[in-house]
PDB file of N, CA and C in Angstrom:
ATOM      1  N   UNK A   1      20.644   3.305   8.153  1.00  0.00           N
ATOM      2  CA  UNK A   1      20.746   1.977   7.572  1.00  0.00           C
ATOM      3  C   UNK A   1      19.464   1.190   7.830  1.00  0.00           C
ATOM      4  N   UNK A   2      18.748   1.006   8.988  1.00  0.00           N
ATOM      5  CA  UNK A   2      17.836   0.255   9.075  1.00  0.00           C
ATOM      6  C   UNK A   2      16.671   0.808   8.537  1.00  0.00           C
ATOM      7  N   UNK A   3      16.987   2.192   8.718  1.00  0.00           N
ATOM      8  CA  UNK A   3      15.325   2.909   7.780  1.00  0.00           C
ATOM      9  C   UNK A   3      15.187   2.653   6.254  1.00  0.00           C
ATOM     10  N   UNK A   4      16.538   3.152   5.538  1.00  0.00           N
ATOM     11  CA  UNK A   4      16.363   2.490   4.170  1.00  0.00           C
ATOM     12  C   UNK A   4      15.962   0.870   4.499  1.00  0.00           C
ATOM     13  N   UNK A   5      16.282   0.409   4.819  1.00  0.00           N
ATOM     14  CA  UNK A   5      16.392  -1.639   5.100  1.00  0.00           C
ATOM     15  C   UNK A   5      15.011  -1.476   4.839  1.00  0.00           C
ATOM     16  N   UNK A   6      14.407  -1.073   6.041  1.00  0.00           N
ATOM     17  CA  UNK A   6      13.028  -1.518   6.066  1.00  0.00           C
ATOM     18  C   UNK A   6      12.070  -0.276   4.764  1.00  0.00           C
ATOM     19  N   UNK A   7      12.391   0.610   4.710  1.00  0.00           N
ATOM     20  CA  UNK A   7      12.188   0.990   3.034  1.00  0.00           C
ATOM     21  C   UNK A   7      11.559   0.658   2.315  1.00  0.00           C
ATOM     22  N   UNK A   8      13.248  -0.193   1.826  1.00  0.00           N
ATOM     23  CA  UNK A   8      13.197  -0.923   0.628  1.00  0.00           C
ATOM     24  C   UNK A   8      12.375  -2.605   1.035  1.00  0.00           C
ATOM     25  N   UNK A   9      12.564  -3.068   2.376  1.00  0.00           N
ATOM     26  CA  UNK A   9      11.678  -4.291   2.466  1.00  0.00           C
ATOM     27  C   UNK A   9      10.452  -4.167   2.226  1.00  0.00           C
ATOM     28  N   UNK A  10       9.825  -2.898   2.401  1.00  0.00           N
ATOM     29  CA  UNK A  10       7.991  -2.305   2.097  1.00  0.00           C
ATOM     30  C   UNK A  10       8.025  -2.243   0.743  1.00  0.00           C
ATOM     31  N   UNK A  11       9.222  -1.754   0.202  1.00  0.00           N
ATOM     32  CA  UNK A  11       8.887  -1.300  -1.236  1.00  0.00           C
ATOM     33  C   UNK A  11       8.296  -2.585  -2.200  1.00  0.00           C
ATOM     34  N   UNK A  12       9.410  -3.934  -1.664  1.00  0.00           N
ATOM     35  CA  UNK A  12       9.518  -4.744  -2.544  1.00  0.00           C
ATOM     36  C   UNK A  12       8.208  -5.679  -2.040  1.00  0.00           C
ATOM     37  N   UNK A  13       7.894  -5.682  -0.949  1.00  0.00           N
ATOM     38  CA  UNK A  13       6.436  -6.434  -0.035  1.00  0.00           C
ATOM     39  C   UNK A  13       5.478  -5.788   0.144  1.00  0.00           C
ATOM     40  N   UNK A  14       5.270  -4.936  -0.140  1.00  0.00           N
ATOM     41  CA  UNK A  14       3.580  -4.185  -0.109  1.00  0.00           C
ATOM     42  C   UNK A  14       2.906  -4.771  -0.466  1.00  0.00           C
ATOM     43  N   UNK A  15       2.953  -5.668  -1.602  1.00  0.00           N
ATOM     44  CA  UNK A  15       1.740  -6.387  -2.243  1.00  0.00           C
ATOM     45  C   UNK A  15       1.340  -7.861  -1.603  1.00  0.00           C
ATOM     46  N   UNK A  16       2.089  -7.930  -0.583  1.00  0.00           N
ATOM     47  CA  UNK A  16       2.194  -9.168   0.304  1.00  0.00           C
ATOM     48  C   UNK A  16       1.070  -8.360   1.773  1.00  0.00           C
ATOM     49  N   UNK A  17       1.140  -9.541   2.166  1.00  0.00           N
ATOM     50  CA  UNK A  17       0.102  -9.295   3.636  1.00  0.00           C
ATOM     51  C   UNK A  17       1.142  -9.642   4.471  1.00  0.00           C
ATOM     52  N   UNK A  18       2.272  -8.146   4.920  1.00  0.00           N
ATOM     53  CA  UNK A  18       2.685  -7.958   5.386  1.00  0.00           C
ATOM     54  C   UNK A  18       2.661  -7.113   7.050  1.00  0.00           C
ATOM     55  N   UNK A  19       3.030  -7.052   7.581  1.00  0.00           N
ATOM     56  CA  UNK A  19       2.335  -6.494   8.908  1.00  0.00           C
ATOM     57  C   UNK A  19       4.262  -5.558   9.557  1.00  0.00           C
ATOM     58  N   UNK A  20       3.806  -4.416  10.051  1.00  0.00           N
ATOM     59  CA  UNK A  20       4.942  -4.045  10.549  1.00  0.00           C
ATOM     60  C   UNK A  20       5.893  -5.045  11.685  1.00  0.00           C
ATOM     61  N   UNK A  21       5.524  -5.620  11.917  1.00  0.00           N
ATOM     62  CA  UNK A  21       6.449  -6.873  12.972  1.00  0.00           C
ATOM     63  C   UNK A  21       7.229  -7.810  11.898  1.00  0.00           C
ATOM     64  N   UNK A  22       6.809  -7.455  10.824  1.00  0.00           N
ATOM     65  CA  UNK A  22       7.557  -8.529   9.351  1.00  0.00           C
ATOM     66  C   UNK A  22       8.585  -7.719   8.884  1.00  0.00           C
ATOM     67  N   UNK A  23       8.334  -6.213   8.684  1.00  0.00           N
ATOM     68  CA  UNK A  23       9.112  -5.058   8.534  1.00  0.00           C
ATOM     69  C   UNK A  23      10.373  -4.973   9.605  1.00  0.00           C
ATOM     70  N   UNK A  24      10.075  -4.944  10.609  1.00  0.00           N
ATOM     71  CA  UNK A  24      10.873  -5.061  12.368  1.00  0.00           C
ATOM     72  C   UNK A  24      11.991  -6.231  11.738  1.00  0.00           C
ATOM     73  N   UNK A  25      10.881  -7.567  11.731  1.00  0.00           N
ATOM     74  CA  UNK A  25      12.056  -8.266  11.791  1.00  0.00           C
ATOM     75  C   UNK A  25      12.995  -8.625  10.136  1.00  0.00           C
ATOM     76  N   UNK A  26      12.720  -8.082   9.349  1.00  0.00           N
ATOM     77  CA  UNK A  26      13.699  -7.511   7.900  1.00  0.00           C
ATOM     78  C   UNK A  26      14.939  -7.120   9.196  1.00  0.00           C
ATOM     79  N   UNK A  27      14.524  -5.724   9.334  1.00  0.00           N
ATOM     80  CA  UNK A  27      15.311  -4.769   9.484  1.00  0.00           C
ATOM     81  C   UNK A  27      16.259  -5.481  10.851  1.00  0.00           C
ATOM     82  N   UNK A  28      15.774  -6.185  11.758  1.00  0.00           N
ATOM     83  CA  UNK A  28      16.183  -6.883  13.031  1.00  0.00           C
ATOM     84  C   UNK A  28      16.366  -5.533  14.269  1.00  0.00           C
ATOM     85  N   UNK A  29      15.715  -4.952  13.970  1.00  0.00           N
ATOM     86  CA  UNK A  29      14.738  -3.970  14.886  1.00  0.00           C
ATOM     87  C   UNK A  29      13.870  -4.702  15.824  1.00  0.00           C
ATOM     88  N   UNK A  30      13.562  -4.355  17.135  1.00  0.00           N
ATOM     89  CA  UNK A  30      12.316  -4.579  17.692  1.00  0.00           C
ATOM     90  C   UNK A  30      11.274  -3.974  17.161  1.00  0.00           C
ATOM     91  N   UNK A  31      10.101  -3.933  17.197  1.00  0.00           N
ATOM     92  CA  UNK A  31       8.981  -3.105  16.135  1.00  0.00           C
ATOM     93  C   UNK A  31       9.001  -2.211  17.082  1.00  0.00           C
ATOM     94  N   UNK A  32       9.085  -2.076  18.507  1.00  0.00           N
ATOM     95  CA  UNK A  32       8.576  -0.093  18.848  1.00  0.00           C
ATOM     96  C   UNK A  32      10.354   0.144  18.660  1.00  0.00           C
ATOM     97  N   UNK A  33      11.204  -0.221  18.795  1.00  0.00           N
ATOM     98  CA  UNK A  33      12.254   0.946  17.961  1.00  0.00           C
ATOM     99  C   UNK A  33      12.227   1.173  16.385  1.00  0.00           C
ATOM    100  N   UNK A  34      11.977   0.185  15.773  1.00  0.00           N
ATOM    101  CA  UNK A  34      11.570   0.347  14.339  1.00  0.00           C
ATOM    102  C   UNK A  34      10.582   1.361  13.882  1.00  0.00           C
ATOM    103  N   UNK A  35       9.663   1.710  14.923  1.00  0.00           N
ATOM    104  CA  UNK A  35       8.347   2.160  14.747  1.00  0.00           C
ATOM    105  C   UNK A  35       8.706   3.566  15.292  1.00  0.00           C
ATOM    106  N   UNK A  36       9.696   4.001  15.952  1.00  0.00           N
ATOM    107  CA  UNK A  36      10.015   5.395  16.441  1.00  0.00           C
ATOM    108  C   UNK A  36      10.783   5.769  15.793  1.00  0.00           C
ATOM    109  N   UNK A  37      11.760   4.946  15.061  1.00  0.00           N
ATOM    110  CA  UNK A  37      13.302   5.199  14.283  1.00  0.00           C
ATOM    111  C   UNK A  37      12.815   5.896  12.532  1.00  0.00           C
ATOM    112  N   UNK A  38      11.306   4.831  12.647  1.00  0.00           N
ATOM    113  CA  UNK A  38      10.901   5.821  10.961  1.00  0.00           C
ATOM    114  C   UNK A  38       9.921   6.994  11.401  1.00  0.00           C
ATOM    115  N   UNK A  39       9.160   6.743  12.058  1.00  0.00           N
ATOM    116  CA  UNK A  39       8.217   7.858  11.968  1.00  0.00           C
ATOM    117  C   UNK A  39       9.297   9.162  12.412  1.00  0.00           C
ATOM    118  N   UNK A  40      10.618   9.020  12.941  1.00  0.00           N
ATOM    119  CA  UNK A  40      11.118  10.152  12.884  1.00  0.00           C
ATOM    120  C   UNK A  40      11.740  10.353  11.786  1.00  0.00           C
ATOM    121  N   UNK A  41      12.243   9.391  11.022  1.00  0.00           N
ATOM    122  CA  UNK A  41      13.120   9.893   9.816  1.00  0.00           C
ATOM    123  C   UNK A  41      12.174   9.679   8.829  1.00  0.00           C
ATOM    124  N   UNK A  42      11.355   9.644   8.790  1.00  0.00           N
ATOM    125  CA  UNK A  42      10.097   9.171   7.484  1.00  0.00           C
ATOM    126  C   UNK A  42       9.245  10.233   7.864  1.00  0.00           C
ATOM    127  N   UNK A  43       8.623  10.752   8.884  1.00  0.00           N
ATOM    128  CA  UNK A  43       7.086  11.548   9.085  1.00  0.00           C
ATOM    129  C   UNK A  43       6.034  10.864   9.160  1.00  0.00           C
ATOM    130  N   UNK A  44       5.806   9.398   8.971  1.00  0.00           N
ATOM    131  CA  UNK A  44       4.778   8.570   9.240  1.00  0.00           C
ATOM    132  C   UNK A  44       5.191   6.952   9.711  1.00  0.00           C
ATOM    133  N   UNK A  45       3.924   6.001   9.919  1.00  0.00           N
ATOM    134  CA  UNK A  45       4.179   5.062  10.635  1.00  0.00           C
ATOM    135  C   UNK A  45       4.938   3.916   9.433  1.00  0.00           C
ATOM    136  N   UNK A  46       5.424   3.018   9.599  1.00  0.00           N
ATOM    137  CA  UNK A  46       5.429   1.931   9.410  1.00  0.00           C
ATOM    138  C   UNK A  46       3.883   1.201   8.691  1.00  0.00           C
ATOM    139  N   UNK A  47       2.910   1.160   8.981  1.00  0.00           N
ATOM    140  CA  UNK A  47       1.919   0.910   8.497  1.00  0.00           C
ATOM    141  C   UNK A  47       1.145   1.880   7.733  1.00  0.00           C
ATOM    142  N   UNK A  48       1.473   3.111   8.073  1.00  0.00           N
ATOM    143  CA  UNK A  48       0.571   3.593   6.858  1.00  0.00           C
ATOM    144  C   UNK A  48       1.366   4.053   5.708  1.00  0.00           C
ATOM    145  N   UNK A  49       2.556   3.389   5.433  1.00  0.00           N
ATOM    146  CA  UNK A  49       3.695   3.497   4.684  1.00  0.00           C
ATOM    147  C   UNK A  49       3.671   2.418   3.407  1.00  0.00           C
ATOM    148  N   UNK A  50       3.158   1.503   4.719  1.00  0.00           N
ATOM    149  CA  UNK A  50       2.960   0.127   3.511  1.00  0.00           C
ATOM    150  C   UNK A  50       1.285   0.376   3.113  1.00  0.00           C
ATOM    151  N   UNK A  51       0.429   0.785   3.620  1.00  0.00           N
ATOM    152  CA  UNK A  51      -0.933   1.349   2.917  1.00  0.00           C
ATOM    153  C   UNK A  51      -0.662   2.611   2.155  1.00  0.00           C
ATOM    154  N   UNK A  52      -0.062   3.476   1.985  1.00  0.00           N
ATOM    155  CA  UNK A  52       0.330   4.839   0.802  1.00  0.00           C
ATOM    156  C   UNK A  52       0.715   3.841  -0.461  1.00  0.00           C
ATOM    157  N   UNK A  53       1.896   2.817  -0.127  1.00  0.00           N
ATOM    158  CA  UNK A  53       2.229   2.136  -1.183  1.00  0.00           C
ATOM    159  C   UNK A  53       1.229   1.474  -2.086  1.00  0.00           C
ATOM    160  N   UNK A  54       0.346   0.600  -1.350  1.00  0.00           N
ATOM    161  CA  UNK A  54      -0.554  -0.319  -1.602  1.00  0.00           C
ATOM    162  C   UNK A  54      -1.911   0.751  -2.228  1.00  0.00           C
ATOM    163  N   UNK A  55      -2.087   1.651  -2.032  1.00  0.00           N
ATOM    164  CA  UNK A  55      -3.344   2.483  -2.876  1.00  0.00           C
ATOM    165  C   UNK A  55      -2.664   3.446  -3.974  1.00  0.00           C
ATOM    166  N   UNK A  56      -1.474   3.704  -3.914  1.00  0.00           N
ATOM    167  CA  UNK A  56      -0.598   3.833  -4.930  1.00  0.00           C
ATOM    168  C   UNK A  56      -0.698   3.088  -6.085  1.00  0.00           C
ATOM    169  N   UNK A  57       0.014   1.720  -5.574  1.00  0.00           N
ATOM    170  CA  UNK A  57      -0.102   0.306  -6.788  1.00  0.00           C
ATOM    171  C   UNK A  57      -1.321   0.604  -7.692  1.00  0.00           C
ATOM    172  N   UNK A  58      -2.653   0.330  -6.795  1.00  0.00           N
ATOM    173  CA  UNK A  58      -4.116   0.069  -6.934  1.00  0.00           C
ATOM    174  C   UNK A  58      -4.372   1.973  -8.338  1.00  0.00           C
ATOM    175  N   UNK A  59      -3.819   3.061  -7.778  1.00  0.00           N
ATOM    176  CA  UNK A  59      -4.116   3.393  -8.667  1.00  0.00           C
ATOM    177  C   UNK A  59      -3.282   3.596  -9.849  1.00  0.00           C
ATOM    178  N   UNK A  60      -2.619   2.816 -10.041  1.00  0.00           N
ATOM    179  CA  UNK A  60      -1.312   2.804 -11.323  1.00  0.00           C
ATOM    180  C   UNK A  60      -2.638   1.384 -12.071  1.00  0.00           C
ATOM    181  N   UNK A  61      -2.665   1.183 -11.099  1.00  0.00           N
ATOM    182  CA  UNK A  61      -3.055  -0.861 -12.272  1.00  0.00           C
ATOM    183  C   UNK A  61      -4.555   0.358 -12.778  1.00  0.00           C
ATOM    184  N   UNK A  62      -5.424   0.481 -11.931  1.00  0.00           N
ATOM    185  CA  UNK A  62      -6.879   1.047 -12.466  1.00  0.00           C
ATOM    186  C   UNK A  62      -6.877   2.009 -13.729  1.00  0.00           C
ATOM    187  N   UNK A  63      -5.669   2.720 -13.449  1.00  0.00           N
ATOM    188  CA  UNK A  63      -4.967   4.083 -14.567  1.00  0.00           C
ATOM    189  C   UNK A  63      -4.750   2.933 -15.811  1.00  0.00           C
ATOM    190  N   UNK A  64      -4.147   1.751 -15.556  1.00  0.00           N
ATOM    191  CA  UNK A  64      -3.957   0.989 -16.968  1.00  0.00           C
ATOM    192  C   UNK A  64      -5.068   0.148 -17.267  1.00  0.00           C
ATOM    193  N   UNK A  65      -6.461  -0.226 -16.762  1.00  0.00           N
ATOM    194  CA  UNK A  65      -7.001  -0.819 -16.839  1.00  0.00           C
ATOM    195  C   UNK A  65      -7.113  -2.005 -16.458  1.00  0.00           C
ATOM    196  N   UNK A  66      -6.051  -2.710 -15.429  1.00  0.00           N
ATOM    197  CA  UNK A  66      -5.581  -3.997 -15.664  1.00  0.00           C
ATOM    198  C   UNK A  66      -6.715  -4.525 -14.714  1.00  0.00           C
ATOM    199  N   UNK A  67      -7.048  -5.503 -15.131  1.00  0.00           N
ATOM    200  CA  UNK A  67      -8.092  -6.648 -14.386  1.00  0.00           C
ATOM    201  C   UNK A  67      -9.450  -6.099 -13.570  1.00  0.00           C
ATOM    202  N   UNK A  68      -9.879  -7.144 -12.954  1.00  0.00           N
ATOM    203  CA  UNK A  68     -10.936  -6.987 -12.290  1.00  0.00           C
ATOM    204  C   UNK A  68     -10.510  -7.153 -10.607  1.00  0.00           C
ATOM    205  N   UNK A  69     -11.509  -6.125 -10.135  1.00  0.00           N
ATOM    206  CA  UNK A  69     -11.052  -5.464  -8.772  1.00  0.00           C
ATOM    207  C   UNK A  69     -10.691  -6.704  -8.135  1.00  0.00           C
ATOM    208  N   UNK A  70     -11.523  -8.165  -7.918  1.00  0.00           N
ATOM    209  CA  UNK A  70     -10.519  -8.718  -6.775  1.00  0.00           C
ATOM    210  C   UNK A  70      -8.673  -9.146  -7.605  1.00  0.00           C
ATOM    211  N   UNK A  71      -8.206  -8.911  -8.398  1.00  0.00           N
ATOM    212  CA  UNK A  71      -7.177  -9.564  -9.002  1.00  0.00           C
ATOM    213  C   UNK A  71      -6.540  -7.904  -8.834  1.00  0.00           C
ATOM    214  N   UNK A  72      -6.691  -6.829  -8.468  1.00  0.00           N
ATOM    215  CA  UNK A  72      -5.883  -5.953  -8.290  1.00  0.00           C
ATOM    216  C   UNK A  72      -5.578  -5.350  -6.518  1.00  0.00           C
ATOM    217  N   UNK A  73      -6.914  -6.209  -5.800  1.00  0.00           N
ATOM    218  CA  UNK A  73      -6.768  -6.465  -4.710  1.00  0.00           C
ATOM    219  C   UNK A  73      -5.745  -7.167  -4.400  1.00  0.00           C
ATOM    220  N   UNK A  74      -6.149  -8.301  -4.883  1.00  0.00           N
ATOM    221  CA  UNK A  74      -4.791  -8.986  -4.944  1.00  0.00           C
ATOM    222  C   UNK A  74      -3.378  -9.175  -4.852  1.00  0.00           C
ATOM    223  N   UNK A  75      -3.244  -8.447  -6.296  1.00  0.00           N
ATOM    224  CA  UNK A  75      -1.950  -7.522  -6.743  1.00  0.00           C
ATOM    225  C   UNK A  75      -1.493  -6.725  -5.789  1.00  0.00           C
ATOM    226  N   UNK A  76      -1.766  -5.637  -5.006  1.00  0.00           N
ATOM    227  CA  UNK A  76      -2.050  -4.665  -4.050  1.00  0.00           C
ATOM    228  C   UNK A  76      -1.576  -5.292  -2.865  1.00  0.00           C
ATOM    229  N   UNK A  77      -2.130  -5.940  -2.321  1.00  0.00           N
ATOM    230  CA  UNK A  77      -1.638  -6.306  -0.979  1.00  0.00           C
ATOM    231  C   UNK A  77      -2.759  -6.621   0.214  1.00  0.00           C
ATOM    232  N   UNK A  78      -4.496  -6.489  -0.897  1.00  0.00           N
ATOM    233  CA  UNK A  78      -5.430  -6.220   0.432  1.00  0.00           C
ATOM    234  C   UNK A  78      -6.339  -7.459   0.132  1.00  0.00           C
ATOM    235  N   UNK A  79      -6.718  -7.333   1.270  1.00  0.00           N
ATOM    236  CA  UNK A  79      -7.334  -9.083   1.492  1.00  0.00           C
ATOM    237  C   UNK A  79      -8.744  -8.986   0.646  1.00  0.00           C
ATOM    238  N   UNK A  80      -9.237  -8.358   0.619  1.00  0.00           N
ATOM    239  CA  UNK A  80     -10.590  -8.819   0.112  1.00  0.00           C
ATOM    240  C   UNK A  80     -11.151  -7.214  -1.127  1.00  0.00           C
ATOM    241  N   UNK A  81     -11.770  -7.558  -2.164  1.00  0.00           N
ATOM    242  CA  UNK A  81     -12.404  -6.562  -2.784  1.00  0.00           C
ATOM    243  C   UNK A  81     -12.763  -4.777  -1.494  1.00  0.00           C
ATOM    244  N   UNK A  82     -13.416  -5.692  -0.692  1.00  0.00           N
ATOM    245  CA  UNK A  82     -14.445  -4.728   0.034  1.00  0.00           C
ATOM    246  C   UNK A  82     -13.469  -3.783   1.190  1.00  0.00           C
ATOM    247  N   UNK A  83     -12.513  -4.826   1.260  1.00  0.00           N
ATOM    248  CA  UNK A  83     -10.879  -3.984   2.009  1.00  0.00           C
ATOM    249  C   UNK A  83     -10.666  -2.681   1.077  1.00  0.00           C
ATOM    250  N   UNK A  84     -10.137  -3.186  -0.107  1.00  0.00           N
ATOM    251  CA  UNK A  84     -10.099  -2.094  -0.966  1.00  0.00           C
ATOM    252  C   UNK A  84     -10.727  -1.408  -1.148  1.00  0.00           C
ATOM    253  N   UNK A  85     -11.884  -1.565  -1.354  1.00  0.00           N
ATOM    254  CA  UNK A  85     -12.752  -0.304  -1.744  1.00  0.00           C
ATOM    255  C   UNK A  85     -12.861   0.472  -0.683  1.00  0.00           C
ATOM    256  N   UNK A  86     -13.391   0.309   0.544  1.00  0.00           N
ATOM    257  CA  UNK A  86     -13.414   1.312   1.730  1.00  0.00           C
ATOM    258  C   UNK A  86     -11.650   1.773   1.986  1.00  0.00           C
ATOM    259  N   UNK A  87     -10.480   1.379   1.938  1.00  0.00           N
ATOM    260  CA  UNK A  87      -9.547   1.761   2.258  1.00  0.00           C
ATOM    261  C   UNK A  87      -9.236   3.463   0.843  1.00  0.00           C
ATOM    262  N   UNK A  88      -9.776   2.648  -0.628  1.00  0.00           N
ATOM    263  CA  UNK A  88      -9.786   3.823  -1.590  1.00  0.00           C
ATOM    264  C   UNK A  88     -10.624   4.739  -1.522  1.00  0.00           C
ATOM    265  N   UNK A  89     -11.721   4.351  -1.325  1.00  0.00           N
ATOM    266  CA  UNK A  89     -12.557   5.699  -0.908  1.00  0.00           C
ATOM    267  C   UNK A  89     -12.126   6.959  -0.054  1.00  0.00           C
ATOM    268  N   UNK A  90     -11.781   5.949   1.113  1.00  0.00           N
ATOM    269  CA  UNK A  90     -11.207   6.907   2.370  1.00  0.00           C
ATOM    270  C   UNK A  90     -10.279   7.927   2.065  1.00  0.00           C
ATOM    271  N   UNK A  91      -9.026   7.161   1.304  1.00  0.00           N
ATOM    272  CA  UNK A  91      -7.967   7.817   0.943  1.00  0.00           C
ATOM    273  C   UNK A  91      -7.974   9.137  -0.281  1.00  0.00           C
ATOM    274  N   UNK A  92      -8.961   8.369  -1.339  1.00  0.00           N
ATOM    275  CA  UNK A  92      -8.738   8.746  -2.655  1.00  0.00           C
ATOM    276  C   UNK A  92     -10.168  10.094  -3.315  1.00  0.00           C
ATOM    277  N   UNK A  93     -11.228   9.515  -2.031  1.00  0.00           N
ATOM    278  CA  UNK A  93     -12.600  10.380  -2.258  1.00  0.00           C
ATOM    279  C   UNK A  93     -13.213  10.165  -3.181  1.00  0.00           C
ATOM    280  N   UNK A  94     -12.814   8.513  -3.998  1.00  0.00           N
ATOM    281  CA  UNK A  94     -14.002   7.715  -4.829  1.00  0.00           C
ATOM    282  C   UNK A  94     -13.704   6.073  -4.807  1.00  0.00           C
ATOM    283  N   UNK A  95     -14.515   5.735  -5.394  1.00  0.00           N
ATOM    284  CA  UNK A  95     -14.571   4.084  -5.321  1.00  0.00           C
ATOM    285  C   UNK A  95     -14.007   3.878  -6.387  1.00  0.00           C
ATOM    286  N   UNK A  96     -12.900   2.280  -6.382  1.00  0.00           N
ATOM    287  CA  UNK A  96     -12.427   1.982  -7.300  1.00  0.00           C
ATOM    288  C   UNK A  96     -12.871   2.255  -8.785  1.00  0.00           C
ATOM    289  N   UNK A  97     -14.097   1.768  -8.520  1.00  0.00           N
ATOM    290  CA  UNK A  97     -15.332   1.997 -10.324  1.00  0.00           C
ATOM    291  C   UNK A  97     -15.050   2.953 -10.749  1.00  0.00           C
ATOM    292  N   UNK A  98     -14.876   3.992  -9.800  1.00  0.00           N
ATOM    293  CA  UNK A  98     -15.049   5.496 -10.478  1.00  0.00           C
ATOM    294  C   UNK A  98     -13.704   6.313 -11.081  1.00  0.00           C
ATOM    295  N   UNK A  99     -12.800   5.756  -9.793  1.00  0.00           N
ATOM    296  CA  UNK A  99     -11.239   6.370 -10.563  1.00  0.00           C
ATOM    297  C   UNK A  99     -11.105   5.820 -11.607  1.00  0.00           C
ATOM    298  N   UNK A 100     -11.607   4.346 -11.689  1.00  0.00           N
ATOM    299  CA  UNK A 100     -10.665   3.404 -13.041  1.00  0.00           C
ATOM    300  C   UNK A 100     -11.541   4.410 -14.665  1.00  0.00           C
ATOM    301  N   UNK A 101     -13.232   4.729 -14.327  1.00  0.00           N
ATOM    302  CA  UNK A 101     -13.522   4.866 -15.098  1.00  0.00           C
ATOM    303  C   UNK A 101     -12.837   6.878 -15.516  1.00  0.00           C
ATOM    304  N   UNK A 102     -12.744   7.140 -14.715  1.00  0.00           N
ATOM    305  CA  UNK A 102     -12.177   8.698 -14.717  1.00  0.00           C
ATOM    306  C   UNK A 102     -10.851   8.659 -15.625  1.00  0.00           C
ATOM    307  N   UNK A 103     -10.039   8.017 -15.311  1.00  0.00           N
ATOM    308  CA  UNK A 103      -8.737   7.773 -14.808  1.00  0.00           C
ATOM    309  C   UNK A 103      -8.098   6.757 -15.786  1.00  0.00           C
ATOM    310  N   UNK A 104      -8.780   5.980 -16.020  1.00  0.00           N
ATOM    311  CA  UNK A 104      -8.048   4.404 -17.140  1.00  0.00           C
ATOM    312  C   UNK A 104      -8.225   4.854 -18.370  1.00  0.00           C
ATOM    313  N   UNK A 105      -7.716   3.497 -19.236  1.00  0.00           N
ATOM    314  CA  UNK A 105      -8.004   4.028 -20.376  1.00  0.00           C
ATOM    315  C   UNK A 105      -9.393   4.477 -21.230  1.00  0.00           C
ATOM    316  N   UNK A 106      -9.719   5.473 -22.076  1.00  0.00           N
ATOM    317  CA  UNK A 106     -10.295   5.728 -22.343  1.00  0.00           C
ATOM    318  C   UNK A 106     -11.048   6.684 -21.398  1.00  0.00           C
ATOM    319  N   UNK A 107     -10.590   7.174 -19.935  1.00  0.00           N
ATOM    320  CA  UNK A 107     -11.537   7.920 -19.346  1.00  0.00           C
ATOM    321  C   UNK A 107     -11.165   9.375 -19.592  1.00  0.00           C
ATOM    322  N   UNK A 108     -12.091  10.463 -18.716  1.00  0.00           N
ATOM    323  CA  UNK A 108     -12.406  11.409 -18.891  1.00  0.00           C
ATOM    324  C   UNK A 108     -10.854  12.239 -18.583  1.00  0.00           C
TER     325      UNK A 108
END
């Protein structure tokens, strides 16, 4: 019960500047039982749960073309252009510019 809870509270807040202690208290978990209760029934943390989500989003909007990088930052959940881009790189093994142009409309 509390793992779906907090879940579905990431699912619907990812795009918010949310922090796992916001997740905790959804669920009315302390955050280190919250934080042991998913990474066992999930396989990962609490935070990099709500970052999978959030570079997810980022590449659905780039795949449609929608806006300009700080307004999908935005959208997303990450504070600044330059958040994003080093968090997509890391994850994705290119810079926003490059998936959207690969990847969006009209790309390769």
């Amino acid at each position: 019960v509390f793992i779906s809870r907090a879940h579905r509270f990431i699912f619907h807040n990812f795009h918010r500047p949310i922090q796992v202690a916001d997740v905790a208290e959804a669920t009315g978990l302390p955050v280190r039982s919250l934080s042991r209760r998913f990474a066992r029934a999930i396989g990962t943390t609490v935070a990099h749960e709500i970052f999978r989500l959030r570079v997810a989003h980022v590449q659905r909007l780039l795949r449609q073309g929608r806006g300009k990088l700080r307004q999908v930052a935005s959208l997303s959940g990450f504070s600044s252009v330059e958040h994003l881009s080093r968090c997509f790189l890391r994850v994705v093994g290119q810079s926003p510019g490059e998936y959207r142009r690969r990847h969006g409309p009209g790309g390769a």
